[in-house]
PDB file of N, CA and C in Angstrom:
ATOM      1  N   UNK A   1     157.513  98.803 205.852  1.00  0.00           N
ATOM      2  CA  UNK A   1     157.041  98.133 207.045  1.00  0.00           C
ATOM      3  C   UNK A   1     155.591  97.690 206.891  1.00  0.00           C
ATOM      4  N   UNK A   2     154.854  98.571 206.753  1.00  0.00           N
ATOM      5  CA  UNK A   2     153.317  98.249 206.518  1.00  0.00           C
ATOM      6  C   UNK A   2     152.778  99.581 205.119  1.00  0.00           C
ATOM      7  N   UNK A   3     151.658  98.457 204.622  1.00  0.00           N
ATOM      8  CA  UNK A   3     151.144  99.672 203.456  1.00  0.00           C
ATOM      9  C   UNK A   3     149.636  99.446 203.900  1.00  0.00           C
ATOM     10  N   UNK A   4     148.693 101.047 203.368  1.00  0.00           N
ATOM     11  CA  UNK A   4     147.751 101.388 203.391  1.00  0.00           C
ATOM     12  C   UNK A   4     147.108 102.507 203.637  1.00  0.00           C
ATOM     13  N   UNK A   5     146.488 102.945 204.627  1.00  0.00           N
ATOM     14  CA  UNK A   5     145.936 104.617 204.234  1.00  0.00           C
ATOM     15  C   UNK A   5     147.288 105.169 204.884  1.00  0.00           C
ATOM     16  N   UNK A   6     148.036 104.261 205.862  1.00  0.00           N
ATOM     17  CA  UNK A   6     149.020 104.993 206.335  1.00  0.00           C
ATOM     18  C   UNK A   6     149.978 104.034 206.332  1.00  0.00           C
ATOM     19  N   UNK A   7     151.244 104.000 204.985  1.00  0.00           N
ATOM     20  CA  UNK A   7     152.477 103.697 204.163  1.00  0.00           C
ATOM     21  C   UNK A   7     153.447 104.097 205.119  1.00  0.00           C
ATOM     22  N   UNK A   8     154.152 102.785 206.187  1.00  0.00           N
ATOM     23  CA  UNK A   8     155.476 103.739 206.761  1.00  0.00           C
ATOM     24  C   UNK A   8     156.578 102.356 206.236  1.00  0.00           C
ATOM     25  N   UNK A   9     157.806 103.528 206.188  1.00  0.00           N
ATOM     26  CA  UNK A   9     158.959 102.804 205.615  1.00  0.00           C
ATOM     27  C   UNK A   9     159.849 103.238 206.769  1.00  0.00           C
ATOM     28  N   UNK A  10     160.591 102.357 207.002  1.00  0.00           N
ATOM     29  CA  UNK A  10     162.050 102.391 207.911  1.00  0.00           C
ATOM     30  C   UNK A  10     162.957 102.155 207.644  1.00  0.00           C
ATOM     31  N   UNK A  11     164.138 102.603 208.712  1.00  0.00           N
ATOM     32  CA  UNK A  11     165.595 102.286 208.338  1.00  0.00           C
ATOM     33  C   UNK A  11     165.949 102.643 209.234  1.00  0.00           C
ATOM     34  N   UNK A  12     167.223 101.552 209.547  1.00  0.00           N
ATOM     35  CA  UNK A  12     167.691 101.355 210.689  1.00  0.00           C
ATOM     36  C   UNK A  12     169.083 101.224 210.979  1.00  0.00           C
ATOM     37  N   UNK A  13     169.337 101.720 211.727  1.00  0.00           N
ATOM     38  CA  UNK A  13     170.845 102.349 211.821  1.00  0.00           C
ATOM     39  C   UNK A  13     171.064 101.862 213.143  1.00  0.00           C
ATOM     40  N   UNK A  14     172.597 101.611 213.806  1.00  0.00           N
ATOM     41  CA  UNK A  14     173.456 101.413 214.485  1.00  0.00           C
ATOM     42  C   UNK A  14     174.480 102.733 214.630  1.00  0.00           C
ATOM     43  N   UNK A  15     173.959 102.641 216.038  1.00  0.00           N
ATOM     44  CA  UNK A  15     174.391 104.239 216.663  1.00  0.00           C
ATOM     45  C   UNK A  15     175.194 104.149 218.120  1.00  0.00           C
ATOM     46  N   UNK A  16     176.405 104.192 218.133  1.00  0.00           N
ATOM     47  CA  UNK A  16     177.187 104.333 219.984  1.00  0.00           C
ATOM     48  C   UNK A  16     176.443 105.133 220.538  1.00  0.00           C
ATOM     49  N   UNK A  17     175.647 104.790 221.620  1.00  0.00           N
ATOM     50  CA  UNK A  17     175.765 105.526 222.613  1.00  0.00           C
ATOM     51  C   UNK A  17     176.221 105.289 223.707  1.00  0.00           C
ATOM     52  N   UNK A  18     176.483 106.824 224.811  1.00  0.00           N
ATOM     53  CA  UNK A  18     177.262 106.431 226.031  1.00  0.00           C
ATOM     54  C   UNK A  18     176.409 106.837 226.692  1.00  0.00           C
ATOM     55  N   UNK A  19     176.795 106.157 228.038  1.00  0.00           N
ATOM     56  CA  UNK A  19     175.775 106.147 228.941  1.00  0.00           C
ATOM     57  C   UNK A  19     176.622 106.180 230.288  1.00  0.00           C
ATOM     58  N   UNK A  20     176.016 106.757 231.406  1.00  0.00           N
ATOM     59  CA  UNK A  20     176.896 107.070 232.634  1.00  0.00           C
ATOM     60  C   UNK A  20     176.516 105.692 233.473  1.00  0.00           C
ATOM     61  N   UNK A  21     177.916 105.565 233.867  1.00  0.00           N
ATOM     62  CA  UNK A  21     177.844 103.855 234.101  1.00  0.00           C
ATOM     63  C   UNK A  21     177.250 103.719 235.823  1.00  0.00           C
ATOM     64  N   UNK A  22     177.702 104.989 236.747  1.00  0.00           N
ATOM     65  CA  UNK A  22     177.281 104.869 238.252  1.00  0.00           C
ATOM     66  C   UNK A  22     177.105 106.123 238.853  1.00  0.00           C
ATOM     67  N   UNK A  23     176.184 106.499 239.536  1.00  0.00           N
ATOM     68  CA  UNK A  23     176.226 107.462 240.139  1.00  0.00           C
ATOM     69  C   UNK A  23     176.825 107.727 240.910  1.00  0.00           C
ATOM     70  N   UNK A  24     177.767 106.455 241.492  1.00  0.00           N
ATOM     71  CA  UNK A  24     178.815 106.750 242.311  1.00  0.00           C
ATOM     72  C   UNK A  24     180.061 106.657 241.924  1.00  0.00           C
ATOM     73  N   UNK A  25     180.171 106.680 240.853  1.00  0.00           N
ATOM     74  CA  UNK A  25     181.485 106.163 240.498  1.00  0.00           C
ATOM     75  C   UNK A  25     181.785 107.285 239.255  1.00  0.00           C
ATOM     76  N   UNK A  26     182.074 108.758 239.530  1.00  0.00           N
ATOM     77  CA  UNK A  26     182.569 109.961 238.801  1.00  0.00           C
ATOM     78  C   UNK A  26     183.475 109.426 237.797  1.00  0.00           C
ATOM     79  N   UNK A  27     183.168 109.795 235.890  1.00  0.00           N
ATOM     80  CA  UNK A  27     183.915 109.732 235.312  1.00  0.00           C
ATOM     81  C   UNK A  27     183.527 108.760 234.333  1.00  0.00           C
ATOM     82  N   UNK A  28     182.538 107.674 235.374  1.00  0.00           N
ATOM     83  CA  UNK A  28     182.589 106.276 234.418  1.00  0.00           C
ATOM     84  C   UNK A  28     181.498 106.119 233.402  1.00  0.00           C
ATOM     85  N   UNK A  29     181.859 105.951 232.233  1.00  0.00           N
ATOM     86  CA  UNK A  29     181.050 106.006 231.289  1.00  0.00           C
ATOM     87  C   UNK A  29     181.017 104.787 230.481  1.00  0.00           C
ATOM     88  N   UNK A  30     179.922 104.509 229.886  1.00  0.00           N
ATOM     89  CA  UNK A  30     180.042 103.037 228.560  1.00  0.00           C
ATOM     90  C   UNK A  30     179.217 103.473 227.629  1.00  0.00           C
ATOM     91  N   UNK A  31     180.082 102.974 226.880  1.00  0.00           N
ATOM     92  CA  UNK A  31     179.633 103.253 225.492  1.00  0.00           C
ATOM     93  C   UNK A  31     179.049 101.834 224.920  1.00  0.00           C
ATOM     94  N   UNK A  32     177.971 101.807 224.240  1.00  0.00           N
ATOM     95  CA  UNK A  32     177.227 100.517 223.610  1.00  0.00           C
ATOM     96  C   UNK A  32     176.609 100.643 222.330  1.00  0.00           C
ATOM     97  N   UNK A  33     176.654  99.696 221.409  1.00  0.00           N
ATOM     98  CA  UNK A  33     175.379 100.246 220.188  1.00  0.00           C
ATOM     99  C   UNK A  33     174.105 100.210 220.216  1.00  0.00           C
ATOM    100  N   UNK A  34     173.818 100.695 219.429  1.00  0.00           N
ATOM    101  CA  UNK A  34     172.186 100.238 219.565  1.00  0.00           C
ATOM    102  C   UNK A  34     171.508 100.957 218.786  1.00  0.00           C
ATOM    103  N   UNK A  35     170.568  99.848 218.094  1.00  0.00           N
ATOM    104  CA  UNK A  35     169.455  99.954 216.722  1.00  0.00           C
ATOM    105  C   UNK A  35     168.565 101.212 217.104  1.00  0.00           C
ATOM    106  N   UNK A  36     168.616 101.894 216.258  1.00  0.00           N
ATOM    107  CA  UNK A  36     167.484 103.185 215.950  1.00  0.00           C
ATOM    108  C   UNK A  36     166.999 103.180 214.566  1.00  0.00           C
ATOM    109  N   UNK A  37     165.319 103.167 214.650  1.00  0.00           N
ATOM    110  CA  UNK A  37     164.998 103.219 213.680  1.00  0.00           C
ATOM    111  C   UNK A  37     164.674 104.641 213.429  1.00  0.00           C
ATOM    112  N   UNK A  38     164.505 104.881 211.925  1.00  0.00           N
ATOM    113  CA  UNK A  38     163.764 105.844 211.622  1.00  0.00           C
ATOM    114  C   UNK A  38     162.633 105.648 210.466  1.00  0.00           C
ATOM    115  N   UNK A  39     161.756 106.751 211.335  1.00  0.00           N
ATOM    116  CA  UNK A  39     160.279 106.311 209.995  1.00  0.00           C
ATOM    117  C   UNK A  39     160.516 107.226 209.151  1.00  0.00           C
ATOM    118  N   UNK A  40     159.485 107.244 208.118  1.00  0.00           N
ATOM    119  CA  UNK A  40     159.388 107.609 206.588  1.00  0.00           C
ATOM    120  C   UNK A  40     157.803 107.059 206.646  1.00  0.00           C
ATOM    121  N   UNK A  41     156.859 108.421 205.992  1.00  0.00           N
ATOM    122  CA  UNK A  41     155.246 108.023 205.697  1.00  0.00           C
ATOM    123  C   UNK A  41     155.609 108.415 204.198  1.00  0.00           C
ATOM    124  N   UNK A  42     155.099 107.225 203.551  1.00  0.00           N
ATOM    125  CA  UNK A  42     154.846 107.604 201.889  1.00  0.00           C
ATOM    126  C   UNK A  42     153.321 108.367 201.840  1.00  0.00           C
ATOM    127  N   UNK A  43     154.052 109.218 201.543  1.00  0.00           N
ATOM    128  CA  UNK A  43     152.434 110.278 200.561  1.00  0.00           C
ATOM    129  C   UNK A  43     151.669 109.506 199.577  1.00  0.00           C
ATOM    130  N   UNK A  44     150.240 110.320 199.657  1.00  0.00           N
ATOM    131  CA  UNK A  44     149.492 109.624 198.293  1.00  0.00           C
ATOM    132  C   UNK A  44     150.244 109.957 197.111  1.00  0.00           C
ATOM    133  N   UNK A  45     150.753 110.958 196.807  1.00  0.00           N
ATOM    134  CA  UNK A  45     150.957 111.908 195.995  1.00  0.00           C
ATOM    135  C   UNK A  45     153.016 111.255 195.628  1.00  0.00           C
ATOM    136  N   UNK A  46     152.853 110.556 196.106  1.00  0.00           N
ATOM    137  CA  UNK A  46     154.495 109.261 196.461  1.00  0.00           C
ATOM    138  C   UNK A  46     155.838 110.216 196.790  1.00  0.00           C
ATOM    139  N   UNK A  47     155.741 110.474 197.987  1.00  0.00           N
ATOM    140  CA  UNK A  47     156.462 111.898 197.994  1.00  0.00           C
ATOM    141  C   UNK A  47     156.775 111.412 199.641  1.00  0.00           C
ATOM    142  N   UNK A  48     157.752 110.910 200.046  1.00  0.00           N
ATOM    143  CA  UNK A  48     158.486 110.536 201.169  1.00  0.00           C
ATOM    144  C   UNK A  48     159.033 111.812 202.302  1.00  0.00           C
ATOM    145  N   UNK A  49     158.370 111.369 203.461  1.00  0.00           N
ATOM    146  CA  UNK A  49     158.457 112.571 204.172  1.00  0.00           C
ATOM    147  C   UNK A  49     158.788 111.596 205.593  1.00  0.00           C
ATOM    148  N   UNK A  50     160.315 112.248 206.310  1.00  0.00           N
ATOM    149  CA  UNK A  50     160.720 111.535 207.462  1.00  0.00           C
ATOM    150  C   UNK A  50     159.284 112.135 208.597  1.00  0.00           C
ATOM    151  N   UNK A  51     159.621 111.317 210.090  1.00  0.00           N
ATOM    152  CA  UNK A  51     158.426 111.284 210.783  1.00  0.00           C
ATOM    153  C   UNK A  51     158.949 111.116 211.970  1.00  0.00           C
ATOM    154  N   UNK A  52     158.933 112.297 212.794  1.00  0.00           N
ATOM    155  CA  UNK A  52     159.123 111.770 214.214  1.00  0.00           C
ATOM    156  C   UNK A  52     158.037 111.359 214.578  1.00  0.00           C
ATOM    157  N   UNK A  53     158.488 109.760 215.219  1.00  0.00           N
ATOM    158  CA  UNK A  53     157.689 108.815 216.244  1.00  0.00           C
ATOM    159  C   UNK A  53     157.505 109.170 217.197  1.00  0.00           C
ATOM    160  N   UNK A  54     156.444 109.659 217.706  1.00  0.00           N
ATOM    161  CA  UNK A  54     156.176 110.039 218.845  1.00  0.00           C
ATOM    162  C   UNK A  54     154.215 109.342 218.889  1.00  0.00           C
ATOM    163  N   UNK A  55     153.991 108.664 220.115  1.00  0.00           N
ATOM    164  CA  UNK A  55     152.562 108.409 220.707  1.00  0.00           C
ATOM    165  C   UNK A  55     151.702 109.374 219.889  1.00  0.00           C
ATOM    166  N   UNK A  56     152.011 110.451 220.633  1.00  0.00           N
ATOM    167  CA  UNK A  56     150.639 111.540 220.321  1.00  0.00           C
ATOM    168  C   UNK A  56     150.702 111.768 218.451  1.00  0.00           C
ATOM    169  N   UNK A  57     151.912 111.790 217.714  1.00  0.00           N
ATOM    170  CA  UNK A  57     151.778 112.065 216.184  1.00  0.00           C
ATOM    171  C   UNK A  57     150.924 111.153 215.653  1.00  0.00           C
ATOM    172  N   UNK A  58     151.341 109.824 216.170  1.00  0.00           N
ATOM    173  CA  UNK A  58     150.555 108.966 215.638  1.00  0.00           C
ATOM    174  C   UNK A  58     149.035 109.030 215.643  1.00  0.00           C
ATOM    175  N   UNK A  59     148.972 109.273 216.356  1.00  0.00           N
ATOM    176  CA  UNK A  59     147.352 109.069 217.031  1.00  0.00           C
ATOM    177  C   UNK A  59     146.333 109.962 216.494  1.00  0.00           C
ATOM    178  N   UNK A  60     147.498 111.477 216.224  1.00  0.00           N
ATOM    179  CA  UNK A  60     146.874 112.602 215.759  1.00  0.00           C
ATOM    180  C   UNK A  60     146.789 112.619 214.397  1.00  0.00           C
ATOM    181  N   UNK A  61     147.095 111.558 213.573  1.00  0.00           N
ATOM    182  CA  UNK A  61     147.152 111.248 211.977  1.00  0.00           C
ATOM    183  C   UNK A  61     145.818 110.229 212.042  1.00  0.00           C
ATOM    184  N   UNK A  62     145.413 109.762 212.699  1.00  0.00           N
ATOM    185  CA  UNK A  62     144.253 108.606 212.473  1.00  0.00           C
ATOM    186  C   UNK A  62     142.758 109.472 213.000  1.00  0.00           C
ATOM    187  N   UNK A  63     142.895 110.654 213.587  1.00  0.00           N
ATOM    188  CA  UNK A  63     141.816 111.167 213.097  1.00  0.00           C
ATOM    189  C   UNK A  63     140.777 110.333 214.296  1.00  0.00           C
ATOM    190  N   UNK A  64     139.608 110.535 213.305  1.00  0.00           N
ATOM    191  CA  UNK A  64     138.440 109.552 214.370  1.00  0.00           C
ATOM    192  C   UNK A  64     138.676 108.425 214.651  1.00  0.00           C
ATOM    193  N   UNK A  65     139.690 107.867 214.666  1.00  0.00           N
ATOM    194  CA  UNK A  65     140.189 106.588 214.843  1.00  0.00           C
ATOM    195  C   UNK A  65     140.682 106.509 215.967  1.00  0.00           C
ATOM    196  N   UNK A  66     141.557 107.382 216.235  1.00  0.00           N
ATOM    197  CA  UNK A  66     142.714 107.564 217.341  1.00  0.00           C
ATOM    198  C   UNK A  66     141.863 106.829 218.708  1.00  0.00           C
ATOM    199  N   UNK A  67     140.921 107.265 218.842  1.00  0.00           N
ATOM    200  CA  UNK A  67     140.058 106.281 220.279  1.00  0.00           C
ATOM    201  C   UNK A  67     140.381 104.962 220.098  1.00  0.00           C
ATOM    202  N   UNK A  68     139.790 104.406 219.051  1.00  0.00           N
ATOM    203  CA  UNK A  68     140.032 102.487 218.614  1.00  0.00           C
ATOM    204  C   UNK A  68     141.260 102.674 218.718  1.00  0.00           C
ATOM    205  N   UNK A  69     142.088 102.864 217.709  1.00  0.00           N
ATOM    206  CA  UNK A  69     143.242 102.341 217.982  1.00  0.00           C
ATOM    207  C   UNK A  69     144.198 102.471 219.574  1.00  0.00           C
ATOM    208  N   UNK A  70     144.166 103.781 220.131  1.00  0.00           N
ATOM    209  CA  UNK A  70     144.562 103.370 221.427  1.00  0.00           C
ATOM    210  C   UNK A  70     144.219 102.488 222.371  1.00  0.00           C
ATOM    211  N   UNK A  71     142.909 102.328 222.509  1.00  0.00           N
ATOM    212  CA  UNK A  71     142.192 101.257 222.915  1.00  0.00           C
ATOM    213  C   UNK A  71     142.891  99.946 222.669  1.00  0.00           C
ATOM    214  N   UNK A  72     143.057  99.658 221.328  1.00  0.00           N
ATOM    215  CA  UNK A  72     143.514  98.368 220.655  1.00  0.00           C
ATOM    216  C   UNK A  72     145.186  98.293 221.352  1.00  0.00           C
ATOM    217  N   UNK A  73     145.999  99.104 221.011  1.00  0.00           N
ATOM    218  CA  UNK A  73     147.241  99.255 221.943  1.00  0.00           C
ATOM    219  C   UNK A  73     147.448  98.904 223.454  1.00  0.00           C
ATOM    220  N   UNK A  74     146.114  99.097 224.204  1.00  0.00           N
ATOM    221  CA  UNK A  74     146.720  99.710 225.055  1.00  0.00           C
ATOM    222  C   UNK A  74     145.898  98.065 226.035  1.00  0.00           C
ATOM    223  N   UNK A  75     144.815  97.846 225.554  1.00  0.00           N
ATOM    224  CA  UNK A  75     144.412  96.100 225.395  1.00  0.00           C
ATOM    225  C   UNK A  75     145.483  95.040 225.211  1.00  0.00           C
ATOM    226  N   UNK A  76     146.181  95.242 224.266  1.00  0.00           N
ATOM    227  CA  UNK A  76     147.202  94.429 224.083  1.00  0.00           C
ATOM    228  C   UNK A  76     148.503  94.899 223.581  1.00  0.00           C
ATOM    229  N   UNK A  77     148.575  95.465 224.938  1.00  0.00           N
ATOM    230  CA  UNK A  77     150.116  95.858 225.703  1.00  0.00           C
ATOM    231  C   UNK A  77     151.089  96.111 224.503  1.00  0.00           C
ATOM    232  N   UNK A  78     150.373  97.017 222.902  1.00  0.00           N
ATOM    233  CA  UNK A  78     151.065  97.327 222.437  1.00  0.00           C
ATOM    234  C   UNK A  78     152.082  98.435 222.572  1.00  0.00           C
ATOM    235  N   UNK A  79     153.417  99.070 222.499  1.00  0.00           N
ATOM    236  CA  UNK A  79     154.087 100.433 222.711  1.00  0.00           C
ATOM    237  C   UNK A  79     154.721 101.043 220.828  1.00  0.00           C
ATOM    238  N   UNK A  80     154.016 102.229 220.883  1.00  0.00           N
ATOM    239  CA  UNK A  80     154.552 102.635 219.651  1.00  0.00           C
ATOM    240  C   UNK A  80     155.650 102.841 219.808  1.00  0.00           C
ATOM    241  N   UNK A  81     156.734 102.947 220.644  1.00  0.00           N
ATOM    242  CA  UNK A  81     157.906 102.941 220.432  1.00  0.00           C
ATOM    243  C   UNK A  81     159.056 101.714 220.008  1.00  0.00           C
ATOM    244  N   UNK A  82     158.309 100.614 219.669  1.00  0.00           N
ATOM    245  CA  UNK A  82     158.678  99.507 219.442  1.00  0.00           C
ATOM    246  C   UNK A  82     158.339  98.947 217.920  1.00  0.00           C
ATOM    247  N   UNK A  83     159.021  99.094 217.023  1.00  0.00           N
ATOM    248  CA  UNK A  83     159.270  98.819 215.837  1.00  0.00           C
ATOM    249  C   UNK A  83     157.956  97.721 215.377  1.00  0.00           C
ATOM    250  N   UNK A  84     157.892  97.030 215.757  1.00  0.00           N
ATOM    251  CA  UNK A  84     156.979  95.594 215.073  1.00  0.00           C
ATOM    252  C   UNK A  84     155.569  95.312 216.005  1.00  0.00           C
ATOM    253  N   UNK A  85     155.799  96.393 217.729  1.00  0.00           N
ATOM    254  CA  UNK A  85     154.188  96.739 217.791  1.00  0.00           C
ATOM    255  C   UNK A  85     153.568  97.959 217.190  1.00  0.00           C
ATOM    256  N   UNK A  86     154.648  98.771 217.016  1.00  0.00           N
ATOM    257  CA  UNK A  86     154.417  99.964 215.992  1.00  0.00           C
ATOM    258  C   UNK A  86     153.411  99.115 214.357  1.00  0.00           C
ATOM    259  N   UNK A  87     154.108  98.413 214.027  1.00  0.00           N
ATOM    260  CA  UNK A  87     153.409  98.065 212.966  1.00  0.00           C
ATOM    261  C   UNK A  87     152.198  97.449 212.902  1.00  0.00           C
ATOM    262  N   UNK A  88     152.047  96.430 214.164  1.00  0.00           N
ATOM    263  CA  UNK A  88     150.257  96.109 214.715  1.00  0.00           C
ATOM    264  C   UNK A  88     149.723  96.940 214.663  1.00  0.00           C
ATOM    265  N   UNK A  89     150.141  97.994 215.250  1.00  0.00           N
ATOM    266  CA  UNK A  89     148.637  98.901 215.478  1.00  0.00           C
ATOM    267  C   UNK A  89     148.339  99.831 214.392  1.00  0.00           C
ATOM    268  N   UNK A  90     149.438  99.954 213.300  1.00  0.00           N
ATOM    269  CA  UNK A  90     149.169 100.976 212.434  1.00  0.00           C
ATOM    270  C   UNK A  90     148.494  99.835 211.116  1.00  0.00           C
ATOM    271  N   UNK A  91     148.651  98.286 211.246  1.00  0.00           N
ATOM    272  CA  UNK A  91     147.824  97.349 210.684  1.00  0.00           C
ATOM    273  C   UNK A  91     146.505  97.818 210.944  1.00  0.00           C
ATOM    274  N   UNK A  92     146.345  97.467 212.144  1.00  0.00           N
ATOM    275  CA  UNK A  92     144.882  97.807 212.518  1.00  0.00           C
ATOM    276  C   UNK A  92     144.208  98.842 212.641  1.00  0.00           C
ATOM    277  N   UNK A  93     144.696 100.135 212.194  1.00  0.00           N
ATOM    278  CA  UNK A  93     144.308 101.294 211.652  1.00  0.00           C
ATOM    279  C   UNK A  93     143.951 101.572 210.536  1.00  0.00           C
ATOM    280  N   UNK A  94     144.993 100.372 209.533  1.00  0.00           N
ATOM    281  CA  UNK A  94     144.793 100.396 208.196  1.00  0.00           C
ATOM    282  C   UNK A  94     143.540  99.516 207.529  1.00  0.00           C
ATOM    283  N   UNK A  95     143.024  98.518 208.889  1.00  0.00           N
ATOM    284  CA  UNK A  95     141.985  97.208 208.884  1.00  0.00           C
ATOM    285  C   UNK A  95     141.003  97.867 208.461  1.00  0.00           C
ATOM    286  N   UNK A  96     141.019  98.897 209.374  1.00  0.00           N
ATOM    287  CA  UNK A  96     139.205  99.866 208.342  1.00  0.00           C
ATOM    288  C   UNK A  96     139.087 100.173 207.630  1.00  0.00           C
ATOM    289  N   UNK A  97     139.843 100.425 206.619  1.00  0.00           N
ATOM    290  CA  UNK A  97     139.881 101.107 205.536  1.00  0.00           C
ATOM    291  C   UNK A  97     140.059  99.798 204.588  1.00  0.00           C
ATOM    292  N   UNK A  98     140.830  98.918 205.062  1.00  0.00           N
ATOM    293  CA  UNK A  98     140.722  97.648 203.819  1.00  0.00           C
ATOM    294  C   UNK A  98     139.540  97.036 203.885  1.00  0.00           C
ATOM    295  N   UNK A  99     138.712  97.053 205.065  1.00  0.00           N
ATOM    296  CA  UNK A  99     137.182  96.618 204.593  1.00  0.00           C
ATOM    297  C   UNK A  99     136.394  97.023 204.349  1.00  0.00           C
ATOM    298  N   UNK A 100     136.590  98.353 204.046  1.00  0.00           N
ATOM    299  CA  UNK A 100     135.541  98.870 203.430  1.00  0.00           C
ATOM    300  C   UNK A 100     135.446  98.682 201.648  1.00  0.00           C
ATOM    301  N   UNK A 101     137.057  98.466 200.912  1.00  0.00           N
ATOM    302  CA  UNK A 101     137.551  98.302 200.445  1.00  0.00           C
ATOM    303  C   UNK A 101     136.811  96.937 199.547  1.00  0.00           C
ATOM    304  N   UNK A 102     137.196  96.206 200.309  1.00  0.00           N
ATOM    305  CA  UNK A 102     136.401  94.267 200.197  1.00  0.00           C
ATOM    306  C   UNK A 102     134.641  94.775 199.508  1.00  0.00           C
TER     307      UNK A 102
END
């Protein structure tokens, strides 16, 4: 998905779920698919380790950062639970470190 101080890889799967169709209506259920991703952070050390997505993990991996980047999220109505704003903001986590880089 994105590379740099923080390497995440995904994969994405198609999963039924059911869901209760009415609160008034006992019994009724639907079933639908729907895309779930899952992350993967590559190690320095290249050693693949799955990752529950969760707000706060994230945030708590960027360290002195975690202020900017929520900030930056939260400015432009990014949600880490969303695959491709997930990857904006972990871009722009990775932005500091590539210019220092330059």
């Amino acid at each position: 998905m994105t590379e740099g101080k923080i390497t995440i890889l995904s994969r994405e799967k198609v999963e039924y779920r059911t869901y209760g169709y009415s609160p008034f209506m006992y019994g009724s259920y639907n079933t639908r698919k729907v895309l779930v991703n899952t992350y993967y952070l590559l190690k320095e050390n290249g050693s693949i380790e799955a990752f529950a997505a969760k707000r706060s993990d994230w945030l708590d991996m960027m360290g002195n950062r975690a202020d900017d980047v929520h900030d930056y999220a939260k400015d432009n109505k990014l949600d880490f639970d969303k695959k491709y704003d997930l990857k904006r903001i972990i871009d722009y986590y990775n932005s500091f470190f590539n210019a220092v880089k330059n």
